[in-house]
Protein backbone atom coordinates (compact mmCIF):
# COMPACT_ATOMS: atom_id res chain seq x y z
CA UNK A 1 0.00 0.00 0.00
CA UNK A 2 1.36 3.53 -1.04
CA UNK A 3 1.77 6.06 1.77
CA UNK A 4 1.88 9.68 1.00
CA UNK A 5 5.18 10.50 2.19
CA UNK A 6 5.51 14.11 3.83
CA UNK A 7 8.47 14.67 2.29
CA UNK A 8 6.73 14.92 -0.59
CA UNK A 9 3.59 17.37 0.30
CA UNK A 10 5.11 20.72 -0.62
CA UNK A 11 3.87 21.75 -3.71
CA UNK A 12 5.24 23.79 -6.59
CA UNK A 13 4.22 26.94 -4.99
CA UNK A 14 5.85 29.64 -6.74
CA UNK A 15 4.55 28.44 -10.02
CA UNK A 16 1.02 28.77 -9.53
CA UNK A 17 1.82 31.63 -7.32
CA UNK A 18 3.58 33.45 -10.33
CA UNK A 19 1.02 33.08 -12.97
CA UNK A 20 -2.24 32.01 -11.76
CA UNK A 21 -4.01 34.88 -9.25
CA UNK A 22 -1.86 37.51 -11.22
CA UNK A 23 -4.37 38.10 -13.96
CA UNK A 24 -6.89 38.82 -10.73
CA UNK A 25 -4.46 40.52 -8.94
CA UNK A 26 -3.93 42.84 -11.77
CA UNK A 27 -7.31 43.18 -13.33
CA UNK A 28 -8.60 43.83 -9.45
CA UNK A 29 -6.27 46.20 -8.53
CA UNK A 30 -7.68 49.65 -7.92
CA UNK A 31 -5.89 52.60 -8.05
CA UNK A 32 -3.83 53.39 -4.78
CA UNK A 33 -5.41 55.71 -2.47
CA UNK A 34 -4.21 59.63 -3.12
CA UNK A 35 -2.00 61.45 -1.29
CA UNK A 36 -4.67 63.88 -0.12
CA UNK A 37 -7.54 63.44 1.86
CA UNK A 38 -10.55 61.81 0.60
CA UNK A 39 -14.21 62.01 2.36
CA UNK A 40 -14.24 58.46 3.54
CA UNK A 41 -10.49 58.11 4.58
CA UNK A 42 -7.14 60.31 5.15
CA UNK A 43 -3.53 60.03 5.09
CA UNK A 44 -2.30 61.28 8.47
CA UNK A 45 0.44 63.01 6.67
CA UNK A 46 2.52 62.82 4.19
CA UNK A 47 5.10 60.88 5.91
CA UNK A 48 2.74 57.74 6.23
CA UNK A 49 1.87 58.12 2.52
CA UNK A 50 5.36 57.30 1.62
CA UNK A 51 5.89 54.60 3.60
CA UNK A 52 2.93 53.14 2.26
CA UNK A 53 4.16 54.29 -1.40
CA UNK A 54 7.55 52.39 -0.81
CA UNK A 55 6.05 49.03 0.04
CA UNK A 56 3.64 49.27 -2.98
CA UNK A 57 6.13 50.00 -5.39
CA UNK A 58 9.24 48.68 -4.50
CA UNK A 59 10.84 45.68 -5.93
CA UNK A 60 12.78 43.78 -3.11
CA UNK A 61 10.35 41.66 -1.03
CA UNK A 62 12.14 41.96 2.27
CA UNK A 63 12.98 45.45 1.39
CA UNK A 64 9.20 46.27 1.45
CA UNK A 65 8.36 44.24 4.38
CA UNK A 66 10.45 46.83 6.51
CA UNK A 67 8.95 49.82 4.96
CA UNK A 68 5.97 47.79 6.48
CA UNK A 69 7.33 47.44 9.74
CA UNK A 70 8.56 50.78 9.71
CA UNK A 71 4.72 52.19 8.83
CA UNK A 72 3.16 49.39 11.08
CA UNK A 73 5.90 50.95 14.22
CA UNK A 74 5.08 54.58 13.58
CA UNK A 75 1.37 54.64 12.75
CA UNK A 76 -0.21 51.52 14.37
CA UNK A 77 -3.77 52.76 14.03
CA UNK A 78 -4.15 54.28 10.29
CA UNK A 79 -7.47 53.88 8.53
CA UNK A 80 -5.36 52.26 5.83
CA UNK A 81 -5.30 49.03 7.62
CA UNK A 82 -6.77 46.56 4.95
CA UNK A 83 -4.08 48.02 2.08
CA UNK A 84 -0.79 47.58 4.76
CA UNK A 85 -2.11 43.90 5.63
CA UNK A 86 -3.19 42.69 2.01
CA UNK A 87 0.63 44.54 1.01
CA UNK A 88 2.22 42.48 3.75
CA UNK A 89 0.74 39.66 2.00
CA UNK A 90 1.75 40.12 -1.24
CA UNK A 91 5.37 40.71 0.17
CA UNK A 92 5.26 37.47 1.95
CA UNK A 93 4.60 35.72 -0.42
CA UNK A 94 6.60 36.72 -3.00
CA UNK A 95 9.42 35.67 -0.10
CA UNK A 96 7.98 32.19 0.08
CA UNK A 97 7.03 32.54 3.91
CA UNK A 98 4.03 30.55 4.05
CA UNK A 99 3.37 30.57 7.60
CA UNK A 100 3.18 34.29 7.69
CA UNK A 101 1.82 34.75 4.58
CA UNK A 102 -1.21 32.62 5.85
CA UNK A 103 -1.16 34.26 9.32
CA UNK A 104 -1.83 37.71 7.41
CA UNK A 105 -4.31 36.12 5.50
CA UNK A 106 -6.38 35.01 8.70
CA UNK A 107 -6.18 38.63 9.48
CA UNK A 108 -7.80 39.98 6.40
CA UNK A 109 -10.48 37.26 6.71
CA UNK A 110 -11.25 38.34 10.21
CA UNK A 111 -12.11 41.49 9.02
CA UNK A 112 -13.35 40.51 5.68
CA UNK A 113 -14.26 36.97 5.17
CA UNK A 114 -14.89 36.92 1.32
CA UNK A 115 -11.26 38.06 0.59
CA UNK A 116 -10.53 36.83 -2.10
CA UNK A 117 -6.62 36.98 -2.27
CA UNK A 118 -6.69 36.04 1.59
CA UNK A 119 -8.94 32.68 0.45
CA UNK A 120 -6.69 31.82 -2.44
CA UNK A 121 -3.59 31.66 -0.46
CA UNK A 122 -4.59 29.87 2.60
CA UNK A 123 -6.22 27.33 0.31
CA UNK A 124 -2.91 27.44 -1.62
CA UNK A 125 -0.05 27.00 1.24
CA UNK A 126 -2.37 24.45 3.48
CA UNK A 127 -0.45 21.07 1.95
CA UNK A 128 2.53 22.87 2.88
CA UNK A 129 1.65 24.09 6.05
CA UNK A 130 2.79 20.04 7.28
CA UNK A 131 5.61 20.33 9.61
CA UNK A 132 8.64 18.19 8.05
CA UNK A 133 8.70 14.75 9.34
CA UNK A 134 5.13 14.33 11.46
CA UNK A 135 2.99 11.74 10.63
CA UNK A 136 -0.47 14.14 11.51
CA UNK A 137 -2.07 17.03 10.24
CA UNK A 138 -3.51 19.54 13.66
CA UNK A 139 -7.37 19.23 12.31
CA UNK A 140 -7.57 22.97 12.52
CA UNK A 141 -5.08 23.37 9.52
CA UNK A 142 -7.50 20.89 7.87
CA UNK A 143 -10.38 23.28 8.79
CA UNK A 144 -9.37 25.99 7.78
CA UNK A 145 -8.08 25.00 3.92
CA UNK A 146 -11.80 23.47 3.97
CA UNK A 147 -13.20 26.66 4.33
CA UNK A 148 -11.06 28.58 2.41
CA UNK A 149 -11.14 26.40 -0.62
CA UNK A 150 -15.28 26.07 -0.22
CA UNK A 151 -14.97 30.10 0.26
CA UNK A 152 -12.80 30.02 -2.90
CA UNK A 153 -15.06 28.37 -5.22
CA UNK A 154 -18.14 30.20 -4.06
CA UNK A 155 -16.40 33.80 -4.53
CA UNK A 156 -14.65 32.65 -7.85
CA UNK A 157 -17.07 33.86 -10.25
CA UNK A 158 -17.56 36.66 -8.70
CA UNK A 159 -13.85 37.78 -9.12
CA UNK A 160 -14.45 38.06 -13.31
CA UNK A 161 -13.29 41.42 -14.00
CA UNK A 162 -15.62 43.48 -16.09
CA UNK A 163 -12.93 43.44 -18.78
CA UNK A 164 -13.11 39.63 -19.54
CA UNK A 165 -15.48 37.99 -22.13
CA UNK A 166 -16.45 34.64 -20.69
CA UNK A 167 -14.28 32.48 -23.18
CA UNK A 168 -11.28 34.75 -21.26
CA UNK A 169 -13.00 34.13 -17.59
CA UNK A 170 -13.53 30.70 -18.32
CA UNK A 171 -9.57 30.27 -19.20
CA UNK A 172 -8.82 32.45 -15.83
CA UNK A 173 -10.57 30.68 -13.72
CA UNK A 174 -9.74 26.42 -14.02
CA UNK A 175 -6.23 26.72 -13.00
CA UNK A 176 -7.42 28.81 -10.06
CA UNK A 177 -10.10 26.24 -9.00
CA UNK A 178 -8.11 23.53 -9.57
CA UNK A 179 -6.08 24.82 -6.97
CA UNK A 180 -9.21 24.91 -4.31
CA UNK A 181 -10.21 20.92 -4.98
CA UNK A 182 -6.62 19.99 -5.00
CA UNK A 183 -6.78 21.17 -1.08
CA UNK A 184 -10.32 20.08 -0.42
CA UNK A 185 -8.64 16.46 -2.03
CA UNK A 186 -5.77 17.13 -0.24
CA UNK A 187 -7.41 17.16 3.34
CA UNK A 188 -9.78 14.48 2.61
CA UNK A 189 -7.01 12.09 1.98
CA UNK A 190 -4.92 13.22 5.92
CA UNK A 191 -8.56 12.10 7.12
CA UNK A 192 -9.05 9.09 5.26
CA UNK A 193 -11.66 9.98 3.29
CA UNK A 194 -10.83 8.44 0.44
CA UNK A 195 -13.63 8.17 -2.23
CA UNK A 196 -14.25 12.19 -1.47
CA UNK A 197 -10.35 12.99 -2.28
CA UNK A 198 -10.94 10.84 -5.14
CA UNK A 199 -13.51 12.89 -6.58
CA UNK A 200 -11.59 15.94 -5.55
CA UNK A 201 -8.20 15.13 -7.24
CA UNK A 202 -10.49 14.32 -10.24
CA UNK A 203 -12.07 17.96 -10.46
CA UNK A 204 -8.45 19.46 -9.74
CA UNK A 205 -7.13 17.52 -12.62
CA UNK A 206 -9.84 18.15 -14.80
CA UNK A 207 -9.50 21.75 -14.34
CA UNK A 208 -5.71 21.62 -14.64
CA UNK A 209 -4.18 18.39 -16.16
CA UNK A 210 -0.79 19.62 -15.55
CA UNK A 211 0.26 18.49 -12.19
CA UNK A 212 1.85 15.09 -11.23
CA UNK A 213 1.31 15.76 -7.96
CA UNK A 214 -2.55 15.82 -7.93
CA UNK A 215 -1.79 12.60 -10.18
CA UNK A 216 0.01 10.87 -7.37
CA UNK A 217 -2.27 11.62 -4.63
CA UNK A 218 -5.30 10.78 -6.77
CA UNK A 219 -3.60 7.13 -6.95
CA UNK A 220 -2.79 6.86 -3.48
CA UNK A 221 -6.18 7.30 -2.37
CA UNK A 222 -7.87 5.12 -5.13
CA UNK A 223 -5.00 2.39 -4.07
CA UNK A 224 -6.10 2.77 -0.42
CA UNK A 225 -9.87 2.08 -1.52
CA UNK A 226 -8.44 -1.65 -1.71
CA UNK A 227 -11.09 -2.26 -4.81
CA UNK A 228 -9.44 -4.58 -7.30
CA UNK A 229 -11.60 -2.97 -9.69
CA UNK A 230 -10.47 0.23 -9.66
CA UNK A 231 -6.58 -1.09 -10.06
CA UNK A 232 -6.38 -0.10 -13.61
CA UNK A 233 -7.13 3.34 -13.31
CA UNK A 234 -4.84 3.22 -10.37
CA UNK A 235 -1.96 2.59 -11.77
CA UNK A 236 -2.92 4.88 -14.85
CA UNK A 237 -2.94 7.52 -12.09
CA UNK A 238 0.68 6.56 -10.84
CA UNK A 239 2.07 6.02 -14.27
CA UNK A 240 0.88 10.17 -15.12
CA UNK A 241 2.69 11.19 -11.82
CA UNK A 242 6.27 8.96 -12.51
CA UNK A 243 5.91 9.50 -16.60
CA UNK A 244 4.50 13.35 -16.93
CA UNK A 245 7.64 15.71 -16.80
CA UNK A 246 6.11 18.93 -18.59
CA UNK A 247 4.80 22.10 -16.50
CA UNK A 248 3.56 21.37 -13.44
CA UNK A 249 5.56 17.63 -13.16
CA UNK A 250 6.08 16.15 -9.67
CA UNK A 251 9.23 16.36 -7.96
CA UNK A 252 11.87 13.63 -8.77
CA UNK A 253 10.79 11.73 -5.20
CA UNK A 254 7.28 11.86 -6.14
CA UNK A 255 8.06 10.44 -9.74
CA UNK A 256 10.52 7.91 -8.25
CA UNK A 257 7.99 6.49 -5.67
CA UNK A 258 5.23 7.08 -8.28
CA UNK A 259 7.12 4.23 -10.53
CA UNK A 260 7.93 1.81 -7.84
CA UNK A 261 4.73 1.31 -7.08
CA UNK A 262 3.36 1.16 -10.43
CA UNK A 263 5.88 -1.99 -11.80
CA UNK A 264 5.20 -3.80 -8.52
CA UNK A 265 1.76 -3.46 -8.80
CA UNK A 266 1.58 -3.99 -12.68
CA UNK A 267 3.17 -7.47 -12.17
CA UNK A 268 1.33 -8.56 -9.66
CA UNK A 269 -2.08 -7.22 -11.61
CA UNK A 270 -1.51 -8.34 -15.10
CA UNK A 271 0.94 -11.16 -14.75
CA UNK A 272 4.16 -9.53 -16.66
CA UNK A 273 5.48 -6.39 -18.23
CA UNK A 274 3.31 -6.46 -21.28
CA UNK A 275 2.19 -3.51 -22.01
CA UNK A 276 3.86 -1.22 -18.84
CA UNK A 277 5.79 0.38 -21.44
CA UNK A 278 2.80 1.76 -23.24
CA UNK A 279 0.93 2.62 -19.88
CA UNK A 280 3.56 4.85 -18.92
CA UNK A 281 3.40 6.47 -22.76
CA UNK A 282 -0.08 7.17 -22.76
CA UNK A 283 -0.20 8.44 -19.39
CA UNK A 284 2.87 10.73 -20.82
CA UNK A 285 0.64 12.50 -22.85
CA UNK A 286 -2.89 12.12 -21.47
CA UNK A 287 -3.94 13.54 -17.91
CA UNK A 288 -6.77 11.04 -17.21
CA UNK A 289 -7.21 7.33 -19.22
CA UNK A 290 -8.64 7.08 -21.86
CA UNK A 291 -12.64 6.24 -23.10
CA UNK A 292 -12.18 2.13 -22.39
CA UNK A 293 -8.99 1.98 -21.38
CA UNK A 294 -8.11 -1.34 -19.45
CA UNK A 295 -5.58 -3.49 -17.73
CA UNK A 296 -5.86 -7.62 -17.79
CA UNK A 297 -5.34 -9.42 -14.72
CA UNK A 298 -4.14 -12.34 -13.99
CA UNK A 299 -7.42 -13.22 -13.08
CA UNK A 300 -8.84 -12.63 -16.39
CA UNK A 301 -5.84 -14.32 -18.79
CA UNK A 302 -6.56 -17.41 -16.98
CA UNK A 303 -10.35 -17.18 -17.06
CA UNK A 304 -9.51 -16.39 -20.97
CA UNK A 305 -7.12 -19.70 -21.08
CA UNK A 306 -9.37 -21.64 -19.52
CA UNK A 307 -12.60 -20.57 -21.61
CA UNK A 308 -9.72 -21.59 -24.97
CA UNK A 309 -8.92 -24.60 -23.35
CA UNK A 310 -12.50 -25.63 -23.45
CA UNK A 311 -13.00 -24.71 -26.86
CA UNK A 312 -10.29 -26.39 -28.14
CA UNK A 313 -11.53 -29.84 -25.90
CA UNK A 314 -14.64 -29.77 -28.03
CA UNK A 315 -13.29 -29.11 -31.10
CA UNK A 316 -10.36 -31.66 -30.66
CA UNK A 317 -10.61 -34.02 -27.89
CA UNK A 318 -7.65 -35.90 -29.72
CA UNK A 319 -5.03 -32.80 -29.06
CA UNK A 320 -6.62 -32.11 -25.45
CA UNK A 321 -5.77 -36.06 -24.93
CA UNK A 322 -2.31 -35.53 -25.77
CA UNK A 323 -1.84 -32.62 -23.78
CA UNK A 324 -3.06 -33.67 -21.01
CA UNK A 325 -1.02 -37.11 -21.55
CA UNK A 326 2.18 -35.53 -22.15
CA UNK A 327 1.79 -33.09 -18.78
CA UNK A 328 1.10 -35.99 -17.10
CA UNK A 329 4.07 -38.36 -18.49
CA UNK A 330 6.41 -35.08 -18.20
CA UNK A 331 5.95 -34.51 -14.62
CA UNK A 332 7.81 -35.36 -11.76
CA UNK A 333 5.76 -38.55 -11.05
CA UNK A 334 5.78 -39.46 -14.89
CA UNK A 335 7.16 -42.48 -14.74
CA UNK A 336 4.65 -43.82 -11.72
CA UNK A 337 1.50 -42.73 -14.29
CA UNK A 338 2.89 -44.47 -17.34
CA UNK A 339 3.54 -47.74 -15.26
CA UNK A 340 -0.24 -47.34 -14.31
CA UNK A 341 -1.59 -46.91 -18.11
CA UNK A 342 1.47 -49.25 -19.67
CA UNK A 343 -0.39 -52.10 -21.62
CA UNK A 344 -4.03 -50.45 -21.69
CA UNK A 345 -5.45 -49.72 -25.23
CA UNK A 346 -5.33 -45.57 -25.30
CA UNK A 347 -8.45 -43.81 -26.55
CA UNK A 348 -8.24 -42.57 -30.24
CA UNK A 349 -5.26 -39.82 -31.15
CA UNK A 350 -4.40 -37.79 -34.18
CA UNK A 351 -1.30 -36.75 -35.57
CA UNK A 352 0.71 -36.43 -38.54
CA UNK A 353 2.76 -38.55 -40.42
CA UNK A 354 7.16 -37.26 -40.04
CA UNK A 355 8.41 -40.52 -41.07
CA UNK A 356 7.76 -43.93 -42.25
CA UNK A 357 10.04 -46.51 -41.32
CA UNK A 358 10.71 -47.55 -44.35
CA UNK A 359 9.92 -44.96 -46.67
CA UNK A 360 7.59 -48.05 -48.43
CA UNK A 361 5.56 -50.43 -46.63
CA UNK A 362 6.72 -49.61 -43.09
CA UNK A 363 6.51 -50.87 -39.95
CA UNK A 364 6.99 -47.83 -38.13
CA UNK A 365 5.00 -44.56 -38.47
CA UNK A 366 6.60 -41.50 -36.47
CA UNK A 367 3.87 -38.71 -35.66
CA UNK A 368 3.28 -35.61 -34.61
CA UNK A 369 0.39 -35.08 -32.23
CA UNK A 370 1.07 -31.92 -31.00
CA UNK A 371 2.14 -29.37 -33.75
CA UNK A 372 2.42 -31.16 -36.64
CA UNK A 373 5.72 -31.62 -37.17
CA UNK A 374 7.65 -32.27 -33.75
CA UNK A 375 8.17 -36.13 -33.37
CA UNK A 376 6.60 -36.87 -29.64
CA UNK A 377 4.45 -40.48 -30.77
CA UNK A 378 6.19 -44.09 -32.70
CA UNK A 379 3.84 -46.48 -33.92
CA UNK A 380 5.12 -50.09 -34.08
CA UNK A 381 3.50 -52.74 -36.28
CA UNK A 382 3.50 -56.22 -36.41
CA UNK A 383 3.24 -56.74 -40.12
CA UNK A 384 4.12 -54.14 -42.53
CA UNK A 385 1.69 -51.84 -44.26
CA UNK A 386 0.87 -51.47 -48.14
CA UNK A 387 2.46 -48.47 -49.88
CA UNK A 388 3.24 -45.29 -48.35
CA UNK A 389 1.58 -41.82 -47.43
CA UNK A 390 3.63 -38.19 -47.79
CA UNK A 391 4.77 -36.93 -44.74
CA UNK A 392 2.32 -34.09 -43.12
CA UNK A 393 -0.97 -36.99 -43.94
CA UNK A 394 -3.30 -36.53 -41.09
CA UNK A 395 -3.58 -40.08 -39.43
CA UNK A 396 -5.67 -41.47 -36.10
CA UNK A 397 -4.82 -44.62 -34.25
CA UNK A 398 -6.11 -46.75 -31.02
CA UNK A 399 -2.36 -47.97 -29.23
CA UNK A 400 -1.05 -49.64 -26.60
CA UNK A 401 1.42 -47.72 -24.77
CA UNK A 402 5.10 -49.63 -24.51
CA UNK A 403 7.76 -47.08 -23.38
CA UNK A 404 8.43 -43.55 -23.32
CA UNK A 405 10.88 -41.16 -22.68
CA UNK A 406 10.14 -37.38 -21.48
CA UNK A 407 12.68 -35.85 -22.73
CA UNK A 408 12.94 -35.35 -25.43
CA UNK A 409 9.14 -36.56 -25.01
CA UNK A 410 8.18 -39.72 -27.16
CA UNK A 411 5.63 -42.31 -26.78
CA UNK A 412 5.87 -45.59 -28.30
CA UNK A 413 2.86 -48.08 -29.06
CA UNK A 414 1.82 -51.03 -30.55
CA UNK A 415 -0.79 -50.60 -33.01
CA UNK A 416 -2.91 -53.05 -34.80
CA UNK A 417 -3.60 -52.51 -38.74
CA UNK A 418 -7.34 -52.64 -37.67
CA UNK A 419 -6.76 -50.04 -35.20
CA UNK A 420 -4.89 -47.42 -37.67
CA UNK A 421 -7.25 -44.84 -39.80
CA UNK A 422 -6.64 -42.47 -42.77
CA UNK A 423 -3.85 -44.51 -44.11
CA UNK A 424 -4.03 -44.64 -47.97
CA UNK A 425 -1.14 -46.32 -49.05
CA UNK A 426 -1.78 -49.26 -52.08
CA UNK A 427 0.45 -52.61 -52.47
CA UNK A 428 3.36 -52.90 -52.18
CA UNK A 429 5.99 -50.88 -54.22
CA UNK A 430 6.78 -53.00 -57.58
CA UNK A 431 9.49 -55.12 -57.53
CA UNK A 432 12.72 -53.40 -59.14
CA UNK A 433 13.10 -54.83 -63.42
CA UNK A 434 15.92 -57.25 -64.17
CA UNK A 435 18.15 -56.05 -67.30
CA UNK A 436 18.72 -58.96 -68.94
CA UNK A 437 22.38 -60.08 -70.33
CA UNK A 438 22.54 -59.85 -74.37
CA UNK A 439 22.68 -63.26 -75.94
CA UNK A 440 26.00 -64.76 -76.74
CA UNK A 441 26.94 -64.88 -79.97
């Protein structure tokens, strides 16, 4: 059974971070509040302005996080309060501290609890909010990316700027929800509930088909589900997270681990290799399987032998004789089975003819029962028969088993003329001319 290892829960932050919310981000943004006074809200002077200027438009993360400081140590009350947290956010994140950047985030969402930005990010970090090593998630990290990825997805349509046509909103939007059902999949699966993660992976991936990590986790909680059933898509799931390695691939753990458990569990599934190869290919190249993909089990290939095996009885008893015979005779108690059917008349065979010993009116026939054409039966007569037949003639015979030997495997029996069918041979061959000496003269 695969474990989700939590070395492997980070997630590529800074590339969804990067291009995802910044369409929003930038289509949202309104214009910075003026220098001057306004009739709602006021800059206490111009000092505080510039602070708040600097952080806005400065470059260097940490460099605007202590223009922040510095504003948040001179003026702690300013009625600017929602534009120094939501820049300490930005800042934050664009430093990769994700347990600050989701502490500010709380903050905005205590004062306005459809923040957008504020949902997205906490929905965002939560898979990486696992501390290094522990083997359990504190429930109230799982709470709280619940609610901010259900708050997500119930705000999301509301974000569409007024600039967009829907075509362009429509584009916008999947990678952004895929983000909130990879979470709500993501804390699913650290409670167990598997079939609900399942469906949540699914909608992630649907949204956004480029990420092996969704991929991964989606097998891991179909593999837990323990339903043989489900194993093909399973491992189709695993193959996409070890094989994918475009935009959005999982780390080289995830893709190592991803691949273990997929040609362990391929084996064991179908039986061999077949077909692994092109598995991994099409999962390359396609996010989800395909309309009626499938994997054979083991189960199934012997179901399938067995259902050939009873064709083939009815249609040629004579071959399933053999077969049986010669699995019998070639085991390890062979010789114990032939000493128990030695002497007894053996129901009718059929084989071809490889040799006739003599070519002409022989008294040995050498056949093939099995394929046609590998020697594995010796027919002995008494007397000799008429003529001759061309080697490949189909024959059938009634024999007394004398002697084997299993390998290579031959049978040899006594057969009676009477007992023999299908042999066509005529007389005997004609007796070679005498040239007769010239007459003396």
């Amino acid at each position: 059974m695969v474990k989700p290892s939590r070395i492997f829960i980070a997630i590529a932050l800074m590339g969804i971070v990067g291009s995802v919310p910044a369409t929003l981000l930038r289509a949202q943004a309104a214009a910075a509040p003026a220098a001057g006074a306004t009739e709602q809200r006021q800059w206490k002077d111009r000092a505080e302005y510039d602070l708040f200027e600097a952080a806005r438009t400065g470059k260097d993360p940490a460099a605007n996080i202590g223009k922040l400081d510095e504003w948040k140590k001179q003026y702690p009350e300013t009625q600017y309060l929602k534009e120094r947290r939501e820049l300490y956010l930005t800042n934050q994140v664009g430093q990769g501290k994700v347990q600050d950047a989701v502490n500010t985030a709380k903050e905005i969402l205590a004062a306005d609890p459809n923040a957008f930005t504020a949902l997205y990010y906490i929905t965002l970090y939560t898979p990486a909010l696992v501390t290094p090593g522990s083997t359990t998630v504190p429930p109230d990290v799982l709470d709280q990316g619940d609610k901010a990825a259900n708050g997500m997805l119930s705000n999301l349509d509301k974000q569409k700027p007024a600039t967009m046509n829907d075509a362009q909103w429509d584009t916008t939007k999947k990678p952004i929800a895929a983000v909130a059902h990879s979470t709500l999949g993501w804390t699913a699966m650290q409670r167990k509930e598997n079939e609900k993660a399942e469906s949540e992976f699914k909608l992630s991936l649907g949204s956004n088909p480029a990420n092996g990590d969704v991929a991964y986790w989606l097998g891991i909680v179909e593999a837990a589900q323990k339903k043989v059933e489900k194993m093909p898509e399973t491992m189709y799931y695993f193959a996409r997270a070890g094989s994918y390695d475009g935009a959005g691939a999982a780390s080289a753990g995830i893709r190592q681990a991803a691949n273990q458990y997929l040609d362990k569990a391929y084996v064991n599934y179908h039986g061999s290799k077949d077909g692994l190869d092109q598995l991994k290919a099409t999962a390359k190249g396609n996010a989800a399987p395909p309309s009626g993909f499938s994997i054979v089990s083991v189960v199934d290939i012997e179901k399938d032998k067995d259902a050939k095996a009873e064709q083939e009885a009815k249609a040629n008893p004579q071959l399933t004789l053999w077969k049986n015979l010669r699995d019998a005779l070639t085991a390890a108690d062979g010789a114990a089975y032939f000493e128990k059917m030695k002497g007894s008349l053996v129901p009718t065979l059929r084989g071809k003819v490889v040799k006739l010993e003599p070519e002409t009116n022989p008294k040995t026939i050498v056949l093939s029962n099995l394929d046609g054409t590998t020697p594995d039966a010796t027919l002995h007569f008494e007397t000799a028969l008429p003529g001759k037949v061309e080697p490949g003639t189909e024959l059938s015979f009634e024999g007394v088993p004398t002697s084997y030997t299993a390998n290579p495997f031959m049978v040899n029996f006594n057969v009676e003329k009477d007992k023999l069918h299908g042999w066509t041979g005529k007389g005997s061959a004609a007796p070679a001319r005498r040239h007769r000496p010239p007459p003396r003269r």
